[in-house]
C-alpha atoms as a PDB file:
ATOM      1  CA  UNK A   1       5.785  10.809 -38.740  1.00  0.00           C
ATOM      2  CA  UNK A   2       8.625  13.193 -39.000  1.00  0.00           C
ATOM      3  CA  UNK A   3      11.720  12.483 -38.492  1.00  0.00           C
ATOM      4  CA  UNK A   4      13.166  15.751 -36.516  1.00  0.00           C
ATOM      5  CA  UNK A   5      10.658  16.448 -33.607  1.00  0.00           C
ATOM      6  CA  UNK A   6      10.110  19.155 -31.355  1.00  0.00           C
ATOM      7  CA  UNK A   7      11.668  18.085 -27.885  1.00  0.00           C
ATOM      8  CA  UNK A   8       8.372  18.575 -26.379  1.00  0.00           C
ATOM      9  CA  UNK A   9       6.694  16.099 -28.537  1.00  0.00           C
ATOM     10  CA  UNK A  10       9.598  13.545 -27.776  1.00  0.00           C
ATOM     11  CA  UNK A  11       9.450  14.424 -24.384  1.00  0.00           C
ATOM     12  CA  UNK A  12       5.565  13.381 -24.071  1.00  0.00           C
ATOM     13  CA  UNK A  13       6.009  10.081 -26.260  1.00  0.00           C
ATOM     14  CA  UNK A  14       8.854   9.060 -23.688  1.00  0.00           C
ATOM     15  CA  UNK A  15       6.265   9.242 -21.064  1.00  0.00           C
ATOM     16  CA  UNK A  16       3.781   7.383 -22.788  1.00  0.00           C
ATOM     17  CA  UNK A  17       6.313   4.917 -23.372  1.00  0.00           C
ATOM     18  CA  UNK A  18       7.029   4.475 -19.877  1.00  0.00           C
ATOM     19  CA  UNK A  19       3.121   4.040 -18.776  1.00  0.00           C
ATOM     20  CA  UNK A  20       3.001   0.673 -21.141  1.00  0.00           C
ATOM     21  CA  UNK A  21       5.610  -1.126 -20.203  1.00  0.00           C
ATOM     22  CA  UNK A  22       4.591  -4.702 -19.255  1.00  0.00           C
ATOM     23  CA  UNK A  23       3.949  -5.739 -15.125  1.00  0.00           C
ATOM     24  CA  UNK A  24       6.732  -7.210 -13.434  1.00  0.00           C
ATOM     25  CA  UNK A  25       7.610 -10.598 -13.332  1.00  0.00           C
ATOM     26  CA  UNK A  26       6.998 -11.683  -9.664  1.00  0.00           C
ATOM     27  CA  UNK A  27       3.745 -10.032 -10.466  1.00  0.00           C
ATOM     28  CA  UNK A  28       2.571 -12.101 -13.325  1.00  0.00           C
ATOM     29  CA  UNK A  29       3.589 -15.707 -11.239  1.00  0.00           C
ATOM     30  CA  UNK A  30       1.572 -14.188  -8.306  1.00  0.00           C
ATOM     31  CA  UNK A  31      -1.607 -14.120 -10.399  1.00  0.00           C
ATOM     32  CA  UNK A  32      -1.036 -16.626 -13.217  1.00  0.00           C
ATOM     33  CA  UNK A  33       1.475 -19.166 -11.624  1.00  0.00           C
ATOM     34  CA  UNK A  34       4.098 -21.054 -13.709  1.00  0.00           C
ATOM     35  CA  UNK A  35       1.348 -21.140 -16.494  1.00  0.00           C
ATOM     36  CA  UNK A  36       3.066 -17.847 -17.522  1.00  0.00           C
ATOM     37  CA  UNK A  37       0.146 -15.551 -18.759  1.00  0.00           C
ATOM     38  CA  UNK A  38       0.456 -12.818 -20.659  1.00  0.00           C
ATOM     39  CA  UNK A  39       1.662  -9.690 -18.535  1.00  0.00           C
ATOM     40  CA  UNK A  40      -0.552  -7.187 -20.339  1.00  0.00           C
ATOM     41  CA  UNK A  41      -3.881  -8.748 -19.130  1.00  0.00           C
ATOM     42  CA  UNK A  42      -2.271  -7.163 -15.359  1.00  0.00           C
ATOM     43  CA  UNK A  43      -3.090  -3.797 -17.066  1.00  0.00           C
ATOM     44  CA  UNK A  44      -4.707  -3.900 -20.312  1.00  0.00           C
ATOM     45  CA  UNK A  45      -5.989  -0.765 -20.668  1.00  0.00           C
ATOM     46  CA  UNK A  46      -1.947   0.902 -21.023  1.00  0.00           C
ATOM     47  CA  UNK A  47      -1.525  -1.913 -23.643  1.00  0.00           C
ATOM     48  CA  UNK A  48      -1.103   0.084 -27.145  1.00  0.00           C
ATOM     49  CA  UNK A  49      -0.427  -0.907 -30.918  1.00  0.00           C
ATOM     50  CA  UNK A  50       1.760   1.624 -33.064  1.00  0.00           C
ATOM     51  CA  UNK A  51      -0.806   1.450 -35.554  1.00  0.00           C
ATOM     52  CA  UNK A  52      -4.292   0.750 -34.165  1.00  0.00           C
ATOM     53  CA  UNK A  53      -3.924   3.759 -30.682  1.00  0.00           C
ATOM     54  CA  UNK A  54      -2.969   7.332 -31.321  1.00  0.00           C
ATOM     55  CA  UNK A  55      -1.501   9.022 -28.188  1.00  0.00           C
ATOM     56  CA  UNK A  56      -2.281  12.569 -29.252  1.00  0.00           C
ATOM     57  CA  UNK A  57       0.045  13.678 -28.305  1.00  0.00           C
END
């Protein structure tokens, strides 16, 4: 990817970025107790790999 992008573009990734982030804490105990599951299975469709998920953006 390019290094110098249009604000626009950078603008829409930060969003993206935001969408993804992982469950809070409290709300991972609450479902998987002190076994401490992994937070993306709270929302696994947001969760995203770099390499394998475009965001067209």
């Amino acid at each position: 990817m390019a290094r110098n992008k249009p604000k626009a573009k950078k603008l829409r990734l930060a969003s993206a970025h935001k969408k993804y982030i992982s469950a809070p804490l409290f709300a991972v105990l609450k479902k998987f107790g002190l076994k401490r599951g992994h937070r993306w299975r709270l929302n696994p469709h947001m969760r995203r790999h770099w390499r394998r998920k475009k965001l067209k953006v």
